[in-house]
Protein backbone atom coordinates (compact mmCIF):
# COMPACT_ATOMS: atom_id res chain seq x y z
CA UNK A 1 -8.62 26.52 3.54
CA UNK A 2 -8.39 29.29 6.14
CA UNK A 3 -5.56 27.90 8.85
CA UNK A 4 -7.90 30.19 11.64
CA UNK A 5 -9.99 28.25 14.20
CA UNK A 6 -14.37 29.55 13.93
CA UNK A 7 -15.02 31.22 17.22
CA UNK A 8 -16.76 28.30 18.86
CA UNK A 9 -13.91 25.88 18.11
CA UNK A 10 -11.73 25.59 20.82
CA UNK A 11 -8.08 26.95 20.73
CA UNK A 12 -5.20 24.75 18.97
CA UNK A 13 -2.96 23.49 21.16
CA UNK A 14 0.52 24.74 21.75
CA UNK A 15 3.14 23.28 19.13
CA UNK A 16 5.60 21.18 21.02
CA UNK A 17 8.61 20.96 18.54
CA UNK A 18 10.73 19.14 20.71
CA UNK A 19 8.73 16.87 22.47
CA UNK A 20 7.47 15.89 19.13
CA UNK A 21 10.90 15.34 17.60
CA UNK A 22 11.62 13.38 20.73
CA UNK A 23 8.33 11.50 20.65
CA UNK A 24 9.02 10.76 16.71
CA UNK A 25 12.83 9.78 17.21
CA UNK A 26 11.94 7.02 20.30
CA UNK A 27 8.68 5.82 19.06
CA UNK A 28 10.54 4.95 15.73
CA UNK A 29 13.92 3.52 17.44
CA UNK A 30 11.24 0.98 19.24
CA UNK A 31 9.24 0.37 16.34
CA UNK A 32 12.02 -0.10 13.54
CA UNK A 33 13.76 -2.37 16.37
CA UNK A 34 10.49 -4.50 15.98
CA UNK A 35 10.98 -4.22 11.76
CA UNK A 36 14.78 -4.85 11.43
CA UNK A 37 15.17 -7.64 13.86
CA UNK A 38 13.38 -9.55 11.05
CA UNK A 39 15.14 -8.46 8.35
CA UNK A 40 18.47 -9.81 10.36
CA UNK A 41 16.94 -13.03 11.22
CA UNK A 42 15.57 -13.40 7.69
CA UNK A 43 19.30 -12.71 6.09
CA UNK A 44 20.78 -15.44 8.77
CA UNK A 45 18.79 -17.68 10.24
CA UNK A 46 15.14 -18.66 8.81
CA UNK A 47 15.92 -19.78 6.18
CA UNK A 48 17.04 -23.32 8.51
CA UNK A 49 13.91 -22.75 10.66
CA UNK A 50 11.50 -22.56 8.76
CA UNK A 51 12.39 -23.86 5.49
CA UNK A 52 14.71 -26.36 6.25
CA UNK A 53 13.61 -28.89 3.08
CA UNK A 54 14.63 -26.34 0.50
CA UNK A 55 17.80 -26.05 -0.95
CA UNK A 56 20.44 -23.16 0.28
CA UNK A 57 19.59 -21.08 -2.47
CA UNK A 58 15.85 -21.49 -2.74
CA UNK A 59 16.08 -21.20 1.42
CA UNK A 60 17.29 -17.92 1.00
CA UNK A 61 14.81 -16.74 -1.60
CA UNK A 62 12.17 -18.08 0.29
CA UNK A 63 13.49 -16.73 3.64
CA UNK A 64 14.16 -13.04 1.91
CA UNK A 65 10.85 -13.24 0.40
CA UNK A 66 8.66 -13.49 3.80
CA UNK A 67 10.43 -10.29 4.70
CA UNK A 68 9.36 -9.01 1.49
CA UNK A 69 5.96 -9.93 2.52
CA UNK A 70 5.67 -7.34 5.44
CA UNK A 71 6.12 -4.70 2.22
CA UNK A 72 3.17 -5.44 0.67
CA UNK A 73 0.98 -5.05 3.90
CA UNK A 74 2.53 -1.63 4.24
CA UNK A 75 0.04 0.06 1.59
CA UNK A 76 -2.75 -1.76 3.30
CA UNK A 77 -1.87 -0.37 6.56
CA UNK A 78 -1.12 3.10 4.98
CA UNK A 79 -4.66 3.12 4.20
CA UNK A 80 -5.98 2.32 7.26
CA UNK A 81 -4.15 4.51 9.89
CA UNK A 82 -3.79 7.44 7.02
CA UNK A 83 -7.22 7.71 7.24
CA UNK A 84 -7.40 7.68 11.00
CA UNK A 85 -4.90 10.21 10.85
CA UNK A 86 -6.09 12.50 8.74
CA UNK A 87 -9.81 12.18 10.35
CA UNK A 88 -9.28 11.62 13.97
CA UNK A 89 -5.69 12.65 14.78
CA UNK A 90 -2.02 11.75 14.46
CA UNK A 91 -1.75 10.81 17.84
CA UNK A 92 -4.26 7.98 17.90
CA UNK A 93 -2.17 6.47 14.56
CA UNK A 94 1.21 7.01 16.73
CA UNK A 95 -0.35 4.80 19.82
CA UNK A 96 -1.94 2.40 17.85
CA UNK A 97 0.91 0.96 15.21
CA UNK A 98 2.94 0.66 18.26
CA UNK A 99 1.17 -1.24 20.07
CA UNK A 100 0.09 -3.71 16.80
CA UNK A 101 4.24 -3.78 15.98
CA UNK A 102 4.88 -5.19 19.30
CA UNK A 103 2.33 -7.37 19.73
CA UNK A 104 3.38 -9.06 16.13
CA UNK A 105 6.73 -9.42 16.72
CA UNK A 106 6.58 -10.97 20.45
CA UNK A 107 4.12 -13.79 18.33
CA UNK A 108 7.15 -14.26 16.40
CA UNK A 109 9.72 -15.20 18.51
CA UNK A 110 7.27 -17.70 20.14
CA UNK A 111 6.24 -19.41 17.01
CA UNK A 112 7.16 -23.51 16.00
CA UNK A 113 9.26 -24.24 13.82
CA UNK A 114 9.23 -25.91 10.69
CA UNK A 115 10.36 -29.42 12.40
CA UNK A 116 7.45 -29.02 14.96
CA UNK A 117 4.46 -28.13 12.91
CA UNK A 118 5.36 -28.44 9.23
CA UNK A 119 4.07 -26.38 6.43
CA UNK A 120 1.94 -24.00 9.34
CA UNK A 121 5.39 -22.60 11.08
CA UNK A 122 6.10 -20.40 7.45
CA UNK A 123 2.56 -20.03 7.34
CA UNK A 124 1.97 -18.33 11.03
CA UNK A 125 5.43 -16.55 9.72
CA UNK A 126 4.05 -14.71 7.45
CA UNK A 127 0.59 -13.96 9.00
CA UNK A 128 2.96 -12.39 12.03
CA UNK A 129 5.03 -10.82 8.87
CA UNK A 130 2.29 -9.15 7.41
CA UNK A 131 0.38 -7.96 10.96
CA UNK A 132 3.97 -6.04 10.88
CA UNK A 133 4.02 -4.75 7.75
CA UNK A 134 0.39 -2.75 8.57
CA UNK A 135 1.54 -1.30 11.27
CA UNK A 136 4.91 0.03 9.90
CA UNK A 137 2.57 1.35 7.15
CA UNK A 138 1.54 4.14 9.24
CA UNK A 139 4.19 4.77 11.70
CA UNK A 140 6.41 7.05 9.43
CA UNK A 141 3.85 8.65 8.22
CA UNK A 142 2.27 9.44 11.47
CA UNK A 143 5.32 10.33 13.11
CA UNK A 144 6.52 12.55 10.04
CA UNK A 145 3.06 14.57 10.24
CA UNK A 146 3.11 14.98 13.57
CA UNK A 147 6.73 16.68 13.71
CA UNK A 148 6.22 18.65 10.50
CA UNK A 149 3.13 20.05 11.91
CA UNK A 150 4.48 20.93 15.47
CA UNK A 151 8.10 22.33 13.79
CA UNK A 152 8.97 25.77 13.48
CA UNK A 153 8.85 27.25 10.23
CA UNK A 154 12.20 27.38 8.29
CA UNK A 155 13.43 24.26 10.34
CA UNK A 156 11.04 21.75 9.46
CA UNK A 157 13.76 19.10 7.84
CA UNK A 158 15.34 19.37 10.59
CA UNK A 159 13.15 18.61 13.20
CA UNK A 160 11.37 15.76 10.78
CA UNK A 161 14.91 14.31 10.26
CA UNK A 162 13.96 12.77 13.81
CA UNK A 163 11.98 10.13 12.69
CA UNK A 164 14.31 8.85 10.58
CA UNK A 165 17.59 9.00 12.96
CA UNK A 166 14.97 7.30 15.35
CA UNK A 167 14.75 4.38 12.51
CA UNK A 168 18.79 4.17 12.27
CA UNK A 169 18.74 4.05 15.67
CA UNK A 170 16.47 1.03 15.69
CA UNK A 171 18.42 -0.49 13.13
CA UNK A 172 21.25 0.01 15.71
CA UNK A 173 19.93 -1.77 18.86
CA UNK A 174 18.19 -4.46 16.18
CA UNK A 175 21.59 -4.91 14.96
CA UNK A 176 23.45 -4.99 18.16
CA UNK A 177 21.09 -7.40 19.90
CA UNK A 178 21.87 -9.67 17.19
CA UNK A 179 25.70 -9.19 17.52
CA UNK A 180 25.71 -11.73 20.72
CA UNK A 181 23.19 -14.19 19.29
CA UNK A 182 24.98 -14.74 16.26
CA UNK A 183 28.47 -15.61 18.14
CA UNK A 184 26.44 -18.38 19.69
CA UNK A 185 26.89 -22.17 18.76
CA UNK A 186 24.92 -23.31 15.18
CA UNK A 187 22.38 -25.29 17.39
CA UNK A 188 21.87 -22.64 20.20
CA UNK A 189 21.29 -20.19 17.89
CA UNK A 190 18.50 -21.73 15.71
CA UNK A 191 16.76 -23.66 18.77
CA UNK A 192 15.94 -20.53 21.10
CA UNK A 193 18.80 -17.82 20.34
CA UNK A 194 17.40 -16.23 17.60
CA UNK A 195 14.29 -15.85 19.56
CA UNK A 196 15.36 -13.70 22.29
CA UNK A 197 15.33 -10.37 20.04
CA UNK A 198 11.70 -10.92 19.68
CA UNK A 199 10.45 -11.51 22.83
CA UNK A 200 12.43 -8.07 23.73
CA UNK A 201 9.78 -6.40 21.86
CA UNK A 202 7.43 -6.09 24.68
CA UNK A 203 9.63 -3.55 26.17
CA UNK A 204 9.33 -1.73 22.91
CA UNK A 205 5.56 -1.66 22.86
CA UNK A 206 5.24 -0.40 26.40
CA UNK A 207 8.06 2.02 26.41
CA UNK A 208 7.04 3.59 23.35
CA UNK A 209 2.94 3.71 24.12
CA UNK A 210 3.60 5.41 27.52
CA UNK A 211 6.25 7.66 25.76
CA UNK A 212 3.60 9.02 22.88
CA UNK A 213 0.51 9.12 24.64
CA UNK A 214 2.33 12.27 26.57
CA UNK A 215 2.27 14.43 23.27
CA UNK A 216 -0.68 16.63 22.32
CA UNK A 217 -2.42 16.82 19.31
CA UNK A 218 -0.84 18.91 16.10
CA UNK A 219 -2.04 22.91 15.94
CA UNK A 220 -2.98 22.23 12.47
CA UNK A 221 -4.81 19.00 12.55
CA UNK A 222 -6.62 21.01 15.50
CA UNK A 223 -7.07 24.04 13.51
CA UNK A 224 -8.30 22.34 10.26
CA UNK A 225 -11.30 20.11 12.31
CA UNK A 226 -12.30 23.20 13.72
CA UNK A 227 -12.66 24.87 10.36
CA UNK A 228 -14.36 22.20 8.98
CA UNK A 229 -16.34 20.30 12.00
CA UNK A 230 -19.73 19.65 10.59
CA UNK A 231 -19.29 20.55 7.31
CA UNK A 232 -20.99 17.76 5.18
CA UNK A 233 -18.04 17.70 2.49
CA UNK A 234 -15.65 16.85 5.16
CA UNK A 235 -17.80 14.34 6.95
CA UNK A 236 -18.40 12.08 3.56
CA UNK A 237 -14.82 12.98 2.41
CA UNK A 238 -12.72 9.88 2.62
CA UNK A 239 -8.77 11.13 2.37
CA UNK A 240 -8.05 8.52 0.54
CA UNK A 241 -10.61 9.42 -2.27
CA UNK A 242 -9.60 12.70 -2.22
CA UNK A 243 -6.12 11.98 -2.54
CA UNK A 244 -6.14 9.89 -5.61
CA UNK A 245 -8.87 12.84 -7.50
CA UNK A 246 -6.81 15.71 -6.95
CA UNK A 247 -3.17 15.07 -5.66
CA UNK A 248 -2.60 11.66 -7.79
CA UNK A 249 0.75 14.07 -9.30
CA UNK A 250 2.18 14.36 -6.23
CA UNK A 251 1.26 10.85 -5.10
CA UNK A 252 3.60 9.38 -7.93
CA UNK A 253 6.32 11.40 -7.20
CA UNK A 254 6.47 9.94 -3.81
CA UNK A 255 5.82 6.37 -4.69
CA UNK A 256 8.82 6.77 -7.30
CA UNK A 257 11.08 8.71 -5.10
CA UNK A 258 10.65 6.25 -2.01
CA UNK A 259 11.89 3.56 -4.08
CA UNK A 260 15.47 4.96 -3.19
CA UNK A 261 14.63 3.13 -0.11
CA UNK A 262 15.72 0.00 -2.00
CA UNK A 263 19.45 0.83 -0.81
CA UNK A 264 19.09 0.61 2.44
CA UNK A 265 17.09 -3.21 2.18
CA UNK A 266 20.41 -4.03 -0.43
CA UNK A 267 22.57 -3.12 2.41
CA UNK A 268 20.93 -4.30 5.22
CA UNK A 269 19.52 -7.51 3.94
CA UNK A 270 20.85 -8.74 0.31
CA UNK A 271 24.29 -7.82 0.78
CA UNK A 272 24.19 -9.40 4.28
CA UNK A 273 22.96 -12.70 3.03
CA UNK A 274 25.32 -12.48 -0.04
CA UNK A 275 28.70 -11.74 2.24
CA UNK A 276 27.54 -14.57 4.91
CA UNK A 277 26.17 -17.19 2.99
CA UNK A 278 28.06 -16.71 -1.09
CA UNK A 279 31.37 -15.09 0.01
CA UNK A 280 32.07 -16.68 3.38
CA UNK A 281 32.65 -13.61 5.49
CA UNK A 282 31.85 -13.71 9.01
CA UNK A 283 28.07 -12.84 10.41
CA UNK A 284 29.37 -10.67 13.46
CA UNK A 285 31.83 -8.89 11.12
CA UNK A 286 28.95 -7.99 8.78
CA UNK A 287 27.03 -6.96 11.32
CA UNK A 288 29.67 -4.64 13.06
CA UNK A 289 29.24 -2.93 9.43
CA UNK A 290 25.36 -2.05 9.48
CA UNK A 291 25.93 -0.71 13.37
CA UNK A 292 28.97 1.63 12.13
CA UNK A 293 27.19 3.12 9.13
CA UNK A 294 23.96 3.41 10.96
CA UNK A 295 25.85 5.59 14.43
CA UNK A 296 27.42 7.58 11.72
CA UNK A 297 24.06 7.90 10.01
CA UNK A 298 22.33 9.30 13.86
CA UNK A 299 24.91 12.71 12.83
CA UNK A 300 24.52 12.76 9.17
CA UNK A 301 20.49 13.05 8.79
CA UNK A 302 19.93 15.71 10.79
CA UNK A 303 23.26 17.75 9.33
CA UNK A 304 21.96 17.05 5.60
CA UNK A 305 17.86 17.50 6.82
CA UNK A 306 19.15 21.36 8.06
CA UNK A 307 21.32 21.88 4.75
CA UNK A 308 18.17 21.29 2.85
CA UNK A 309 16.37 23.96 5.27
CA UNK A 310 18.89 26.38 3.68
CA UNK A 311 19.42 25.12 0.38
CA UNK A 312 16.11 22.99 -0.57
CA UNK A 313 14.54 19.95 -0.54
CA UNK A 314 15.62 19.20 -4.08
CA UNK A 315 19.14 19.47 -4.89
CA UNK A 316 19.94 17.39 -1.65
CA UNK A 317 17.44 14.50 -2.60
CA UNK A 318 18.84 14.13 -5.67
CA UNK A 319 22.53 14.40 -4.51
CA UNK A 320 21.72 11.29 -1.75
CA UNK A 321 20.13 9.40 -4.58
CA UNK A 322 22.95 9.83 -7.58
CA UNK A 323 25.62 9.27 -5.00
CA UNK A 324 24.03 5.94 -3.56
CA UNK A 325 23.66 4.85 -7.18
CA UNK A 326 27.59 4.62 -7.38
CA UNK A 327 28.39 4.23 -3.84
CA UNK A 328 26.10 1.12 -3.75
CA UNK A 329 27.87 -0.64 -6.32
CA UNK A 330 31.55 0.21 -4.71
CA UNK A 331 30.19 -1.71 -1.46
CA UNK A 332 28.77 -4.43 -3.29
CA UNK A 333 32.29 -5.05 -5.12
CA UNK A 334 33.68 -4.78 -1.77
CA UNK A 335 31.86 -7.32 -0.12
CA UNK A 336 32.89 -9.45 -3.17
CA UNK A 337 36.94 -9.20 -2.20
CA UNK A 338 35.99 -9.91 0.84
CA UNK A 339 38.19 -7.61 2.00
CA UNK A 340 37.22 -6.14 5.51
CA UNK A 341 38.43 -2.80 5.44
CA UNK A 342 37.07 -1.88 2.14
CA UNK A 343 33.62 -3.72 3.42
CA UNK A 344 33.54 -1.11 6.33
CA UNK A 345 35.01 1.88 4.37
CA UNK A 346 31.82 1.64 1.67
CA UNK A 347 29.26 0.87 4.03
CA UNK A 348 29.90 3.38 6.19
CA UNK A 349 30.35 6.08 3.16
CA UNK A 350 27.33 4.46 1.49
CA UNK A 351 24.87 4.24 4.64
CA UNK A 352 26.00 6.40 6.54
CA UNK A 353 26.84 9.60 4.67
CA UNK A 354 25.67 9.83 1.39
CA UNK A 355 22.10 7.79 1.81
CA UNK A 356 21.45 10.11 4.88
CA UNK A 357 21.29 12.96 2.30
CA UNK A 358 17.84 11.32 0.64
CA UNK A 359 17.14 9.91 3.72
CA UNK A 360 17.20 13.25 6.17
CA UNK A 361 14.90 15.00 3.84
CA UNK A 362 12.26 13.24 2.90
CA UNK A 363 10.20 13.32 5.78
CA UNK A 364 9.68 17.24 5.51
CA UNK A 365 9.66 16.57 1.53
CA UNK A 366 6.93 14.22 0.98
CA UNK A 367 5.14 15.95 3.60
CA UNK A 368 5.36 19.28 2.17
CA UNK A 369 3.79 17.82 -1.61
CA UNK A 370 0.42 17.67 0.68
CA UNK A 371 -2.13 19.64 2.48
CA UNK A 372 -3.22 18.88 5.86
CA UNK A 373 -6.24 17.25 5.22
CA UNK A 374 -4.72 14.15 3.21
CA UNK A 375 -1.11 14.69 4.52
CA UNK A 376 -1.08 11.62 7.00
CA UNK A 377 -2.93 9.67 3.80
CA UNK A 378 -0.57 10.98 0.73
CA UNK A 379 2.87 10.43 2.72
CA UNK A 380 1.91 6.84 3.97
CA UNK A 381 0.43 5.66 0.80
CA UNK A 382 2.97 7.01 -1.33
CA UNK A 383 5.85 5.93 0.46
CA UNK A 384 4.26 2.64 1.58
CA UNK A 385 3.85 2.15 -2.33
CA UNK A 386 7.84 2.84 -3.10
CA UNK A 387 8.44 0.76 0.16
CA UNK A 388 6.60 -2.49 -0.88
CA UNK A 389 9.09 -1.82 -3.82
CA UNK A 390 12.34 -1.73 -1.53
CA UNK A 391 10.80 -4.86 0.63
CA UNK A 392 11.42 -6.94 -2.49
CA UNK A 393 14.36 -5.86 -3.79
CA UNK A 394 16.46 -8.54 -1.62
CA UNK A 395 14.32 -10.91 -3.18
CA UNK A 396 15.11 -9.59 -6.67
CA UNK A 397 18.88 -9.16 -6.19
CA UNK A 398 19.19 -12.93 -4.28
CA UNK A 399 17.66 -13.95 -7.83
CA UNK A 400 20.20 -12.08 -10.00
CA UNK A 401 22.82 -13.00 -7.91
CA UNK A 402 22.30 -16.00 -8.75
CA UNK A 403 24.80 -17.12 -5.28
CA UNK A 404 27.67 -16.20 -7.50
CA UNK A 405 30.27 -14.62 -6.04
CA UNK A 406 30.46 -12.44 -9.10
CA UNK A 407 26.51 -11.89 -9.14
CA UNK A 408 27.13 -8.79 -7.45
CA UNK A 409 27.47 -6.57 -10.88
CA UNK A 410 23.73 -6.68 -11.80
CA UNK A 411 22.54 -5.95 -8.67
CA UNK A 412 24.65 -2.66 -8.33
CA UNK A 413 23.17 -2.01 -12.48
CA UNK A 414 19.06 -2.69 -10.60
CA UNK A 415 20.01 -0.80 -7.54
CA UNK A 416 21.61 2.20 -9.64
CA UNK A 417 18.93 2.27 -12.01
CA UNK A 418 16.36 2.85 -9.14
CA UNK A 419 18.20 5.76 -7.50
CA UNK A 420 18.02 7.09 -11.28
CA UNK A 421 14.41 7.16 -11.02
CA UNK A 422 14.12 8.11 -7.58
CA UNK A 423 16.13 11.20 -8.60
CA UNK A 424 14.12 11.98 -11.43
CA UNK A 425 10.90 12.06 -9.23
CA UNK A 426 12.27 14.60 -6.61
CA UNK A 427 13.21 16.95 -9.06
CA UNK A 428 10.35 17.37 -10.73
CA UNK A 429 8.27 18.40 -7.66
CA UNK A 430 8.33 21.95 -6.48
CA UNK A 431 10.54 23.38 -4.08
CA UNK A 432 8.70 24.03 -0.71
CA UNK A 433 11.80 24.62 1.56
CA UNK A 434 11.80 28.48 1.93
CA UNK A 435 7.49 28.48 2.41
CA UNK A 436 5.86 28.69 5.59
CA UNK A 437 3.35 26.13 6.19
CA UNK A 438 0.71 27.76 5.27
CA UNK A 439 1.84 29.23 2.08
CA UNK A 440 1.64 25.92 1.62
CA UNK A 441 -1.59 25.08 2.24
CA UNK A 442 -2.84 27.93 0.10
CA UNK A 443 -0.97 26.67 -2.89
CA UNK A 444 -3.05 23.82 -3.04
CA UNK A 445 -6.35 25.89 -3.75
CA UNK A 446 -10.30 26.33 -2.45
CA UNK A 447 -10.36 22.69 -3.72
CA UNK A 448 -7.34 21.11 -2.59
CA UNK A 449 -6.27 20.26 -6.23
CA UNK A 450 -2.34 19.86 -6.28
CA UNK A 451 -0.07 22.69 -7.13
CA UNK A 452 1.22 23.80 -10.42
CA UNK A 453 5.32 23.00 -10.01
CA UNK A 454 7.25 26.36 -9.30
């Protein structure tokens, strides 16, 4: 596909690397504020809201599990704003999951409880749950595209990397807004205290909509309609279609590879609920840990996203993912002592540093596996797919855990044994780090079928 606009297309636009970085990093911070102030809330507190019949373990399963439930929307809504992406433009997919996200979680935090309304408060839980999980199911994605498109060559992870210190940095105001909430009293906190986070989130959906609609369109997106505007392929092409025909390889390396996102859920979720409500330890304390390894996380992305720029993609994937397998187990055993010092020493080393190495590079990585025609569509769908994966591994720890203090040991063996398999994926894709974008593009052929590995 020639990367030159026909002489009666009009001009790309000028790339906009910063304002695009800056545009991904905010836009995520707001969004992933929206996403993680459920995950905290799910870990401490609705579990007694809206399941307050159950017992504490089933509670907890049950409470885990509706924040599992946003997961499994997120290949729906990959779908849906992929192919608005890839058809009609990354920005319209940037505007709109913002503006669903925050609309979602404001219902939330007005919603009754299980003592008002019965069986219908879990119910309208997971309806809300699910509205977010479409919505996150394109915002990556879309954000990811957009930088990698508007980024200079040869310093594409690093400008990427963005979106994903924008996403710590939502975890970090989620996580701090929860700080004072969960010092308050038992019955302040589950009567209106928990709620406050959510009805924030209509600062989040207008900050971030009037923050992204300033940012033009991508040169390439531009570039590629022009080439192709009224060409009969491309107007009964559906990406999705094409995606699955001729880039299903690339697709599965994804899917397996974003399954290393299953550490961060462990951290931020399981072994929150497993340190508060199995081991005792206190819920601010706990907390304090996810906000340390998360600021040191905002320095470590982008440091490991512009090593890769150097070295590759690859070996620092695969480094991230190996050295989570073992760190994630050392934190886990920590939380078990119960011993506050080694808590924040491996959750800071775990999070913060050696998860950032995975973490900081596969927004350029995943990206790069695709051409610009189904980019928007392969990245969402095939992390969305590895995702839904990570959404439920809470769920499937809090079950082998079995709220044993010493349950801990097989969920480090199922967290390790993902990373394993997230590592194998990345390796076996082809290095892309030293090409220019559209070396690239002409890898993929006159038919878009995926790439031999080099």
């Amino acid at each position: 596909m020639s990367q030159q606009p026909s002489a009666a297309a009009p001009s790309a636009p000028e790339a906009q690397p910063k304002r695009a970085a800056l545009a991904a990093w905010v836009g995520s911070a707001l969004e992933y504020y929206d996403f993680f102030i459920y995950g905290t809330a799910a870990a401490l507190v609705f579990n007694k809201v809206f399941f307050p019949d159950s017992s504490p373990v089933a509670g907890t399963l049950l409470s885990l599990a509706t924040f599992g439930f946003g997961y499994v929307a997120r290949p729906l809504g990959a779908v849906l704003f992929g192919h608005i992406g890839d058809r009609f433009g990354r920005k319209k997919v940037l505007v709109s999951t913002l503006m669903m996200m925050g609309v979602a979680t404001l219902a939330i935090g007005f919603l009754p409880t299980y003592g008002q309304v019965g069986v219908l408060a879990p119910v309208l839980l997971v309806t809300c749950r699910l509205l977010q999980g479409l919505s996150a199911g394109g915002e990556q994605a879309g954000a990811n595209s957009m930088t990698l498109e508007h980024s200079p060559q040869h310093r594409r992870a690093f400008f990427t990397s963005f979106t994903l210190s924008g996403t710590q940095g939502g975890q970090i105001i989620a996580t701090a807004v929860f700080l004072p909430i969960a010092l308050l009293p038992e019955e302040a906190l589950l009567s209106w205290g928990w709620r406050v986070p959510f009805w924030a989130s209509v600062l989040v959906m207008v900050a971030g909509v009037l923050i992204r609609r300033t940012l033009h369109e991508t040169p390439v997106f531009a570039t590629e309609v022009a080439d192709t505007e009224g060409s009969p392929r491309a107007a009964e092409q559906l990406p999705i279609a094409a995606l699955f025909r001729d880039h299903w390889p690339n697709l599965l390396r994804v899917s397996l590879a974003a399954t290393v996102a299953s550490v961060s859920t462990l951290m931020t979720v399981f072994a929150l609920s497993f340190a508060v409500n199995t081991v005792g330890l206190e819920r601010s304390t706990m907390l304090w840990v996810v906000v340390s390894a998360n600021v040191v996380a905002l320095a470590a992305i982008p440091l490991f996203a512009t090593l890769s720029d150097r070295v590759g993609r690859r070996p620092v994937f695969v480094a991230g993912a190996l050295g989570s397998a073992v760190l994630l187990a050392v934190y886990l055993w920590a939380v078990s002592t119960g011993e506050y010092l080694f808590v924040f020493g491996a959750g800071i080393l775990l999070s913060g540093v050696v998860y950032s190495a995975a973490n900081g590079v596969w927004p350029s990585f995943y990206g790069e596996m695709f051409p610009a025609k189904v980019r928007l569509t392969g990245m969402a769908v095939g992390t969305q797919i590895g995702f839904a994966f990570g959404g439920f591994a809470p769920t499937i720890a809090a079950a082998l855990a079995e709220n044993s203090v010493t349950g801990w040991l097989p969920v480090a063996v199922f967290g390790g044994v993902i990373c394993l398999v997230a590592a194998a994926a990345a390796w076996s894709a082809r290095e892309t780090a030293h090409q220019t974008l559209d070396e690239i593009e002409a890898g993929f052929g006159t038919r878009d079928r995926a790439p031999a590995r080099v």
